[in-house]
C-alpha atoms as a PDB file:
ATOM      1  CA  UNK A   1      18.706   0.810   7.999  1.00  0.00           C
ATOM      2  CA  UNK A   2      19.351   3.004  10.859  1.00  0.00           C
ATOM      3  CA  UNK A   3      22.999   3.174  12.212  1.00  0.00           C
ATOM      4  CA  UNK A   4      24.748   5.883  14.822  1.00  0.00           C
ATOM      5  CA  UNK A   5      26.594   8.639  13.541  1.00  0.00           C
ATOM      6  CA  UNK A   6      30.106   7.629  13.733  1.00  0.00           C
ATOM      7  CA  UNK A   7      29.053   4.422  11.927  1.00  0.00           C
ATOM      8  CA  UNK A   8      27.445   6.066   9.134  1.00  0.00           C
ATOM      9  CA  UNK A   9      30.623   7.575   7.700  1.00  0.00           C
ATOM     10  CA  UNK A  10      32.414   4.153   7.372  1.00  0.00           C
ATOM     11  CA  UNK A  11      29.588   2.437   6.211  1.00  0.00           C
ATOM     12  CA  UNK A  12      27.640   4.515   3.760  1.00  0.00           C
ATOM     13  CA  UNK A  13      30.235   4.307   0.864  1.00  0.00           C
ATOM     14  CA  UNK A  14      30.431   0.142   1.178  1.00  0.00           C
ATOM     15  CA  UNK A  15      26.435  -0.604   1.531  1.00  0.00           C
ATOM     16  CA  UNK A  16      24.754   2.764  -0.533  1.00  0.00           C
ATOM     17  CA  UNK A  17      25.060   0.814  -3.927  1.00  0.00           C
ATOM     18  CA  UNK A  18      23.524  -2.635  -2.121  1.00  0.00           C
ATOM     19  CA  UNK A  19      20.111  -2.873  -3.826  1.00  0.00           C
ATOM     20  CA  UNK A  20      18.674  -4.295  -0.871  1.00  0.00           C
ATOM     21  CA  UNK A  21      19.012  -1.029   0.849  1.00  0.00           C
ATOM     22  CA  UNK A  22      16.240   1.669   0.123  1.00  0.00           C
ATOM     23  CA  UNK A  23      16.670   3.883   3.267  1.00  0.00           C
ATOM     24  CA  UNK A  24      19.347   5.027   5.706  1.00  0.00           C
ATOM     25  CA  UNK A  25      18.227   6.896   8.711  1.00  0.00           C
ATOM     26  CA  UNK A  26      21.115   8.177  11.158  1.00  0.00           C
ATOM     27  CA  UNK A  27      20.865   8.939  15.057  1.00  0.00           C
ATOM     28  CA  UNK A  28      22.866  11.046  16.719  1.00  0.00           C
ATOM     29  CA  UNK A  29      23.863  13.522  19.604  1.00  0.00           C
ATOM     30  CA  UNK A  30      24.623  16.327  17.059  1.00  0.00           C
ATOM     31  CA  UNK A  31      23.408  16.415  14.135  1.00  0.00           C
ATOM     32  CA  UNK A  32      24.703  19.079  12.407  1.00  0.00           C
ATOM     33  CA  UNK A  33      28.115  17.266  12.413  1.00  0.00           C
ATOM     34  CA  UNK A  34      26.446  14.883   9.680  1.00  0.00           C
ATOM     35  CA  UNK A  35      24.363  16.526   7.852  1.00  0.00           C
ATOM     36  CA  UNK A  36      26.557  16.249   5.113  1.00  0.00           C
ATOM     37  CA  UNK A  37      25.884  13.144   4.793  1.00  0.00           C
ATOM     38  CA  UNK A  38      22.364  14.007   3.770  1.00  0.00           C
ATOM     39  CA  UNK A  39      23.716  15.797   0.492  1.00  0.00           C
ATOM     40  CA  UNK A  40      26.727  13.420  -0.423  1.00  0.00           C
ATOM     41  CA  UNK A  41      24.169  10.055   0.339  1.00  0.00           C
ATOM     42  CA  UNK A  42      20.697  10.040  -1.979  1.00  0.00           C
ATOM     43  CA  UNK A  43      19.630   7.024   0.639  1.00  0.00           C
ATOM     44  CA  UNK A  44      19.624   9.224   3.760  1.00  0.00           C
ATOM     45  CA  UNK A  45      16.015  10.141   4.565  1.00  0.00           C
ATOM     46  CA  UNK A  46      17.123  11.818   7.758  1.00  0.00           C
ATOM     47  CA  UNK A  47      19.271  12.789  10.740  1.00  0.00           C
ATOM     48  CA  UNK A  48      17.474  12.586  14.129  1.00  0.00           C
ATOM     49  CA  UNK A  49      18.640  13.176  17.659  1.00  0.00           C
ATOM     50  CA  UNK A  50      15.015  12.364  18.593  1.00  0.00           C
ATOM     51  CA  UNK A  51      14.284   8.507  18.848  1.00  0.00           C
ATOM     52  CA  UNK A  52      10.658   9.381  18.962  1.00  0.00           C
ATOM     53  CA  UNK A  53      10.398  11.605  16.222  1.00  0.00           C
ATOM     54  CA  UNK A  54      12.730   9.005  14.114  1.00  0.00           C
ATOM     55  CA  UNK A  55      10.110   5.938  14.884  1.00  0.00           C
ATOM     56  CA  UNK A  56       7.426   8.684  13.139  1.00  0.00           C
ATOM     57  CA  UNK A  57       9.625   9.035  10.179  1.00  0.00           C
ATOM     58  CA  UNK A  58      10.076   5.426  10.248  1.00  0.00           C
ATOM     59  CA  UNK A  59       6.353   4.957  10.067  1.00  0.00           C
ATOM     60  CA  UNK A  60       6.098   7.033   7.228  1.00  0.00           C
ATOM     61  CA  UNK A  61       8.479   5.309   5.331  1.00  0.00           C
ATOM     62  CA  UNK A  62       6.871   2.309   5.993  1.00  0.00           C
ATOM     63  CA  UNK A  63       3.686   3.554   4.649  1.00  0.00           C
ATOM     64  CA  UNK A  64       5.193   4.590   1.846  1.00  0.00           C
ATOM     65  CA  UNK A  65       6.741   1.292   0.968  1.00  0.00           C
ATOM     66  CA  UNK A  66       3.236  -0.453   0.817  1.00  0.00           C
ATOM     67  CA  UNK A  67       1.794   2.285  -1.150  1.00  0.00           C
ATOM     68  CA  UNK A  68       4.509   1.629  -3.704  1.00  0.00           C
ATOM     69  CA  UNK A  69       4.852  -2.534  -3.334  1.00  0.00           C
ATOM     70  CA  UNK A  70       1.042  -2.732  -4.996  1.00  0.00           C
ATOM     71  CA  UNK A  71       0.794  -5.829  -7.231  1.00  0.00           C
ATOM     72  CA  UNK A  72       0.627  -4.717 -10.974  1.00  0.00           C
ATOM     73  CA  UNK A  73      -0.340  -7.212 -13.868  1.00  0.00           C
ATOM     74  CA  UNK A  74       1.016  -5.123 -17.326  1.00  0.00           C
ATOM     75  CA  UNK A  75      -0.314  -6.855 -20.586  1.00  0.00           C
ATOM     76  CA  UNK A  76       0.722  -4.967 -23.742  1.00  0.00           C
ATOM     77  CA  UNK A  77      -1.369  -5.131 -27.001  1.00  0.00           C
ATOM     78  CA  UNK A  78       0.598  -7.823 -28.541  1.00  0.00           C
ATOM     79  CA  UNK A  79       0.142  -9.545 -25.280  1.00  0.00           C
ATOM     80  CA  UNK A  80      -3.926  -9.918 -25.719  1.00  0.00           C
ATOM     81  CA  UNK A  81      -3.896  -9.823 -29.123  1.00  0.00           C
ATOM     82  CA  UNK A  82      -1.267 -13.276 -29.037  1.00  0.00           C
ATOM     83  CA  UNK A  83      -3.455 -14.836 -26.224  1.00  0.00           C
ATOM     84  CA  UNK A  84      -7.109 -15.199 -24.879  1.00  0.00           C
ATOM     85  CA  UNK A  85      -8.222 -13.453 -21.974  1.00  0.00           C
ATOM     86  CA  UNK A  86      -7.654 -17.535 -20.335  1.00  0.00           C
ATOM     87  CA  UNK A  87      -4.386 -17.905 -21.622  1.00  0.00           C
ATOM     88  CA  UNK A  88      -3.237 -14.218 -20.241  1.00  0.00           C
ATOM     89  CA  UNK A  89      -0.642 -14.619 -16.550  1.00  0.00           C
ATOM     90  CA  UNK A  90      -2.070 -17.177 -14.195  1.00  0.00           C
ATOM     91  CA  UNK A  91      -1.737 -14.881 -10.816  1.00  0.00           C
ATOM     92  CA  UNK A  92      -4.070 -12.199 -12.951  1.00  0.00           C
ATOM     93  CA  UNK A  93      -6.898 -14.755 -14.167  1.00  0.00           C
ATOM     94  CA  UNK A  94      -6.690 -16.159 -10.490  1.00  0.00           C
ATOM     95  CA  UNK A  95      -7.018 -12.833  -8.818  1.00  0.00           C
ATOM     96  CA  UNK A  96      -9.827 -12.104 -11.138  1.00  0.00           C
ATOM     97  CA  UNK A  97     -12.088 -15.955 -10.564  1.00  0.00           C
ATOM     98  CA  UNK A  98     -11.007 -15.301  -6.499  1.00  0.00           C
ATOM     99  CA  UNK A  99     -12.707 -11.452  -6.547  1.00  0.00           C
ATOM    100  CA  UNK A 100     -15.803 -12.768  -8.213  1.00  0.00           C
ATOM    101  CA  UNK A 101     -16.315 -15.442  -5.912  1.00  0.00           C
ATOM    102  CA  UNK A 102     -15.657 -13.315  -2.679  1.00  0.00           C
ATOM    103  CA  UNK A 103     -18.404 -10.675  -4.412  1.00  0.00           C
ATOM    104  CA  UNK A 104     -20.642 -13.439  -4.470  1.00  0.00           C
ATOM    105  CA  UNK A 105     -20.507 -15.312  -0.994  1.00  0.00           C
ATOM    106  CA  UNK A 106     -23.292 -13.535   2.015  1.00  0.00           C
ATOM    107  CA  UNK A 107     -21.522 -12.554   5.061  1.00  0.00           C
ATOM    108  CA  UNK A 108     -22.964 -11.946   8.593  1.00  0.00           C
ATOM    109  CA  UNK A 109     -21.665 -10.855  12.081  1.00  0.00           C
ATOM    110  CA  UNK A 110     -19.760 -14.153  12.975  1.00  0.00           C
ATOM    111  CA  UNK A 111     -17.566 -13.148   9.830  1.00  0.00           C
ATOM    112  CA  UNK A 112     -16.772  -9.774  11.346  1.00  0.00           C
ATOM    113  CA  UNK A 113     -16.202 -12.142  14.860  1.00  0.00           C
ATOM    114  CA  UNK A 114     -13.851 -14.433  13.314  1.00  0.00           C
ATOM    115  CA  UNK A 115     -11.779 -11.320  11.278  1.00  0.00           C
ATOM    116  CA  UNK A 116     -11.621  -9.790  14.871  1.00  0.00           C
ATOM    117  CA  UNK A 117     -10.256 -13.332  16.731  1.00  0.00           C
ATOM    118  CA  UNK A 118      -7.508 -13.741  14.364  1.00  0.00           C
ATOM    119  CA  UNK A 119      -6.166  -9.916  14.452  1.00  0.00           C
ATOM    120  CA  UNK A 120      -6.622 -10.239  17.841  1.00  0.00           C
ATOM    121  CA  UNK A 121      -4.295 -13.044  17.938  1.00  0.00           C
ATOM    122  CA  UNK A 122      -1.974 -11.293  14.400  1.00  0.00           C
ATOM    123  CA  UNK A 123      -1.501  -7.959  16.861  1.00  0.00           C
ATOM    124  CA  UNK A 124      -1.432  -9.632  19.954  1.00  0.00           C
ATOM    125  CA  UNK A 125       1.780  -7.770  21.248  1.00  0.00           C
ATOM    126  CA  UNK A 126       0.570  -4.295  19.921  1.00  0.00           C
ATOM    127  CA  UNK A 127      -1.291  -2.445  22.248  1.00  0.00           C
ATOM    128  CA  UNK A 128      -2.550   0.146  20.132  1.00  0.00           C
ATOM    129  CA  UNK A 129      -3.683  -2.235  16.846  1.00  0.00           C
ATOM    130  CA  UNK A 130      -5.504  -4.199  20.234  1.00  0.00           C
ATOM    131  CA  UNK A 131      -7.266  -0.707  20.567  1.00  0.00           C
ATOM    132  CA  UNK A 132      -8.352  -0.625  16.984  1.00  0.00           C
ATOM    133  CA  UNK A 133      -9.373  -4.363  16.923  1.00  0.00           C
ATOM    134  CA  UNK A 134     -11.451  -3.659  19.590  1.00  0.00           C
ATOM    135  CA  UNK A 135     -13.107  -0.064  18.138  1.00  0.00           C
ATOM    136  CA  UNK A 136     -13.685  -2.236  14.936  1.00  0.00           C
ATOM    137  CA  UNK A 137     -15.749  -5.103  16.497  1.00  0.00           C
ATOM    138  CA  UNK A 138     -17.703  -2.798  18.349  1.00  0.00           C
ATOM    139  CA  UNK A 139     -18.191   0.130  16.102  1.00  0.00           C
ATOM    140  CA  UNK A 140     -17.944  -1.561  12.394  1.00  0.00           C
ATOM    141  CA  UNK A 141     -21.501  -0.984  10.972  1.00  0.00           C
ATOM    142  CA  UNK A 142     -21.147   2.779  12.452  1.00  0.00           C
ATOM    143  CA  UNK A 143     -18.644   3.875  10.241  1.00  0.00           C
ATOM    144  CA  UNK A 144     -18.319   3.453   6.207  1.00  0.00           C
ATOM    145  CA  UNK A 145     -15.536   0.739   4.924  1.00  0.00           C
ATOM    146  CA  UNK A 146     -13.722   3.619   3.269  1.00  0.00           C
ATOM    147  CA  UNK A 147     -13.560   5.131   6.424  1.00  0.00           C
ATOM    148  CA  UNK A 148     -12.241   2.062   8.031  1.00  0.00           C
ATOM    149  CA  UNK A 149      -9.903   2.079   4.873  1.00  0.00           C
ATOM    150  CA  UNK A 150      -8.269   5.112   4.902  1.00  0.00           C
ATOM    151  CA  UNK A 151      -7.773   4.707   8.576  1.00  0.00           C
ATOM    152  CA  UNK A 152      -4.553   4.203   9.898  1.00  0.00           C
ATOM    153  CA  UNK A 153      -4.839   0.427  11.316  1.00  0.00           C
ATOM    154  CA  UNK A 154      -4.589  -2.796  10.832  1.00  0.00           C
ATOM    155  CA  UNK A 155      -7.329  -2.787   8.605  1.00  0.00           C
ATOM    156  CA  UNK A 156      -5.194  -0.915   5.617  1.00  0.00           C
ATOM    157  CA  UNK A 157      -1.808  -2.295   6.624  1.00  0.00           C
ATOM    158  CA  UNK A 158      -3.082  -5.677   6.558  1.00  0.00           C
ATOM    159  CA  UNK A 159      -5.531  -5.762   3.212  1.00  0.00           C
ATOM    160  CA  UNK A 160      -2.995  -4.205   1.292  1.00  0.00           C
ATOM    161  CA  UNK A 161      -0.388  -7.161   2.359  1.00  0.00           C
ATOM    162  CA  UNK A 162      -2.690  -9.781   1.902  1.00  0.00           C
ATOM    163  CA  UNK A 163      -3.919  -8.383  -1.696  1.00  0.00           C
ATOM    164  CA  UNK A 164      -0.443  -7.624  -2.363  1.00  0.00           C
ATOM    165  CA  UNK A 165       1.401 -11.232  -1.590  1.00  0.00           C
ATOM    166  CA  UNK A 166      -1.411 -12.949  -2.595  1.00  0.00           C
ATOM    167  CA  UNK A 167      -2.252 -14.581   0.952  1.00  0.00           C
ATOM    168  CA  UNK A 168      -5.202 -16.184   0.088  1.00  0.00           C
ATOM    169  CA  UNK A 169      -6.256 -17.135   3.824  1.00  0.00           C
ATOM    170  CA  UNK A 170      -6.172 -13.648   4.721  1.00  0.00           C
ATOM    171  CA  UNK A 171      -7.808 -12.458   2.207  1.00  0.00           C
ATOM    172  CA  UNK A 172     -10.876 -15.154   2.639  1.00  0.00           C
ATOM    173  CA  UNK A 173     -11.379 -13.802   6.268  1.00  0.00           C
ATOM    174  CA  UNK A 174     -11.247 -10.323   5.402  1.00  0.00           C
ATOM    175  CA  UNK A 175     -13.791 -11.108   2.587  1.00  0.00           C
ATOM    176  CA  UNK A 176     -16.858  -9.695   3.972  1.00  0.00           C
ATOM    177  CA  UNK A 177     -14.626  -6.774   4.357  1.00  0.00           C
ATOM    178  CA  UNK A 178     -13.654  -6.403   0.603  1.00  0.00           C
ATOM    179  CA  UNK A 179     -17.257  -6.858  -0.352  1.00  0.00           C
ATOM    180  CA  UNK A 180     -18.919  -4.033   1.855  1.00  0.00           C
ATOM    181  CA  UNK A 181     -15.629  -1.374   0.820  1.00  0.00           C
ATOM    182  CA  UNK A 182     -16.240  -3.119  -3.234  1.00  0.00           C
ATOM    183  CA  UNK A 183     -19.945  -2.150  -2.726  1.00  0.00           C
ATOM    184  CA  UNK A 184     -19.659   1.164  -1.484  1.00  0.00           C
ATOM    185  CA  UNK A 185     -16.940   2.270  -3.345  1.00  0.00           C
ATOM    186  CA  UNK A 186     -19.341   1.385  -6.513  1.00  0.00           C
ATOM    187  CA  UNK A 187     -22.248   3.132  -4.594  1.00  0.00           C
ATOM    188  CA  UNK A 188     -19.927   6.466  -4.363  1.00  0.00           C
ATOM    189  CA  UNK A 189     -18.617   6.154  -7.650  1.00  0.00           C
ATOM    190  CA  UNK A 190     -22.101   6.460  -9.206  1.00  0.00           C
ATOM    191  CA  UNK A 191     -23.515   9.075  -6.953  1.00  0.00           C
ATOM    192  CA  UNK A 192     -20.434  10.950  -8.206  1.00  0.00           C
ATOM    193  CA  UNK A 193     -21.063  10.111 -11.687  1.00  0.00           C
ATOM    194  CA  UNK A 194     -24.693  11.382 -11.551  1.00  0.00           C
ATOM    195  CA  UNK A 195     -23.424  14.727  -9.585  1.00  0.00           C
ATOM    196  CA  UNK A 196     -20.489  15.800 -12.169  1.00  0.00           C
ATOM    197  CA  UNK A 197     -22.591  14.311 -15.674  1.00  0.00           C
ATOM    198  CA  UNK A 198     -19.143  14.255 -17.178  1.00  0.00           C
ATOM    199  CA  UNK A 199     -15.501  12.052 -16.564  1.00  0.00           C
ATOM    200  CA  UNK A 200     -12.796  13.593 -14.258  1.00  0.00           C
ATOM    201  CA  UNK A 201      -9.304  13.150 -14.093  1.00  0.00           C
ATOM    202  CA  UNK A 202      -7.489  11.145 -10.683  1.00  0.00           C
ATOM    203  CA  UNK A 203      -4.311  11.037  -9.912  1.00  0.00           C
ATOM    204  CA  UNK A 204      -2.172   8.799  -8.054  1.00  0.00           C
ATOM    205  CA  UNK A 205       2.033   9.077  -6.992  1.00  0.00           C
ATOM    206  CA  UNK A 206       2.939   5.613  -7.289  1.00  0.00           C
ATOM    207  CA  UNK A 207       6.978   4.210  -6.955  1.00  0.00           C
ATOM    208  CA  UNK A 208       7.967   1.940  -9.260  1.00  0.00           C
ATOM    209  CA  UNK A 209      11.445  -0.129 -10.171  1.00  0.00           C
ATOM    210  CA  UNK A 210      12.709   1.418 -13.819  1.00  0.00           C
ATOM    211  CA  UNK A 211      11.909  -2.435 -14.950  1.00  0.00           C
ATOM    212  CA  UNK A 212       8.304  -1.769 -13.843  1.00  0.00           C
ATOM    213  CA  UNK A 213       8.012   1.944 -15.740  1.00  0.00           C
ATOM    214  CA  UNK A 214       9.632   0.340 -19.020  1.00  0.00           C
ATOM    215  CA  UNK A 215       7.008  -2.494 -19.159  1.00  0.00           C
ATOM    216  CA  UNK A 216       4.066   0.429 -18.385  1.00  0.00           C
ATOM    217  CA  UNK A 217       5.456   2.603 -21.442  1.00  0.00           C
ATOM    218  CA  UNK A 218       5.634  -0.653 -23.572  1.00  0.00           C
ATOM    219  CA  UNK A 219       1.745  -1.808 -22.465  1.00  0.00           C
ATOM    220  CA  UNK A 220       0.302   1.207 -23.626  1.00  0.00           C
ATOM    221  CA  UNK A 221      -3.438   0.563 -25.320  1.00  0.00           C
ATOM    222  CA  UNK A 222      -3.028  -3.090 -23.375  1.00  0.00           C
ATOM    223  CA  UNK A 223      -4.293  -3.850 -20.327  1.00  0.00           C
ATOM    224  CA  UNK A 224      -3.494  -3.114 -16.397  1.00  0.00           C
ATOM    225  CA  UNK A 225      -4.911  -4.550 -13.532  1.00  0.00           C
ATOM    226  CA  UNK A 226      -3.714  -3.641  -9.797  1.00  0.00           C
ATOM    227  CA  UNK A 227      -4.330  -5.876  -6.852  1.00  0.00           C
ATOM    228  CA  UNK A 228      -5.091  -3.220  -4.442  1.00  0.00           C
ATOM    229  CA  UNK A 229      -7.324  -0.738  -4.102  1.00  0.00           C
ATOM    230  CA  UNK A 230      -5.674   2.648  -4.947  1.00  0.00           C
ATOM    231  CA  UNK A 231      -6.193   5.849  -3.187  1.00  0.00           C
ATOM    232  CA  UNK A 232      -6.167   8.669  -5.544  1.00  0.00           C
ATOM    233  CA  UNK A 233      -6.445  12.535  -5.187  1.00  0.00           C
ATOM    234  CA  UNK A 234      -8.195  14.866  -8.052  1.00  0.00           C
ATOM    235  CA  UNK A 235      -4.922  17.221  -7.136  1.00  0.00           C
ATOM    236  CA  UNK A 236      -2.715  16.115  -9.092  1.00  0.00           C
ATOM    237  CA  UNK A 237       0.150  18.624  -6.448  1.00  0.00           C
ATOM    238  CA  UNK A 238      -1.120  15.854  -3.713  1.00  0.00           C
ATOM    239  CA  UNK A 239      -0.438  12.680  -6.092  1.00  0.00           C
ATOM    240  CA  UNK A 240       2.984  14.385  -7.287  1.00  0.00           C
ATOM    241  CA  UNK A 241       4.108  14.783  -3.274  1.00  0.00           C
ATOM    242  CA  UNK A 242       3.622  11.246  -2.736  1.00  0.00           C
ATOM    243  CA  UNK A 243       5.825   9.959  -6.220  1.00  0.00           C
ATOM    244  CA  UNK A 244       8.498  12.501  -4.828  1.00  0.00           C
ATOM    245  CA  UNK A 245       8.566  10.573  -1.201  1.00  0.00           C
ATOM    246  CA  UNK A 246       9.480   7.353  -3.425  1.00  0.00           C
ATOM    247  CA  UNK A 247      12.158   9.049  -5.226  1.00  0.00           C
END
């Protein structure tokens, strides 16, 4: 939510408890009036007198949110051990049979076409995604699809939606996409298997809901399956600023 100054005093102690509300950001002309606020409410991110430096924050929150809204299928021992692997949570098993098939199917350019037409049409009112449509269709085999991943476009923001709510149609057309970052992501994986001869440790900050943690403690020796790709750090200072952002 962002709300002026003289607004945030009055409405901070009636909304601050409202689950709904995750984040308060505040605008004003001088902000050391309210930077009380920051202390007394655990929901203000920030004071800004800078609309422009405010949208940045806003982006980063943003970002944050879908790092920390990644579909996460828990299944404790009891769970499997109850069940067969068909009988486990529908969305899981369908997740699973969709992945295989997608790793199966041969792509060409007119998939890459097609992905391209409908973002073109999904962004058309933002200029700069527009820009990144475009340096996708034309530059696509020149750069790796981690590379593309970890870039900051529509690319990330929209796979991780589409994997996330389950929105099947997206997903199919960004298929040939999942298949080439599946691929190489198995390719690096095994060079880096070969080069360290021995397991490493990767960490990740991840949000969660205290529902969420409570099931994870309980599923321990079970099974977890995410249905995202997760971007991990082996500094485990990196992965602990990101699970402090969430806080």
């Amino acid at each position: 939510m962002l709300v002026s100054g003289s607004v945030s005093q009055h409405i901070l102690p009636r909304i601050h408890q409202m689950s709904q509300l995750t984040v308060v950001f505040i605008l004003c002309e001088n902000k050391s009036k309210y930077e009380s606020l920051e202390k007394t409410w655990r929901k203000v991110r920030g004071i800004f007198t800078d609309i422009i430096i405010l949208c940045k924050s806003l982006q980063q929150v943003v970002y944050q949110y879908e790092e920390d809204s990644i579909g996460i299928s828990l299944f404790s021992p009891n769970d499997i051990s109850d069940k067969s692997l068909d009988q486990l949570d529908q969305s899981f098993m369908y997740t699973q049979l969709i992945k295989e098939i997608l790793l199966e199917l041969e792509y060409n350019n007119q998939s890459v076409y097609d992905l391209v037409t409908y973002c073109r049409d999904r962004y058309s009112n933002n200029p700069k995604e527009l820009e990144n449509i475009q340096q996708f269709q034309q530059g696509y085999s020149d750069k790796s699809p981690i590379w593309w991943y970890t870039c900051d476009s529509f690319i990330y923001h929209m796979l991780n939606w589409a994997l996330r709510e389950q929105e099947f149609d997206v997903i199919i057309r960004m298929a040939f996409f999942i298949c080439d970052l599946h691929r190489h992501i198995e390719q690096v994986h095994s060079e880096q298997f070969n080069e360290y001869q021995k397991e490493f440790i990767v960490y990740r900050g991840q949000g969660m809901t205290p529902e969420q943690f409570e099931k994870l403690k309980k599923s321990k020796g079970g099974l977890i399956s995410f249905n995202n790709f997760l971007s991990t750090s082996k500094d485990n200072k990196i992965a602990l600023q990101f699970a402090e952002r969430a806080l």
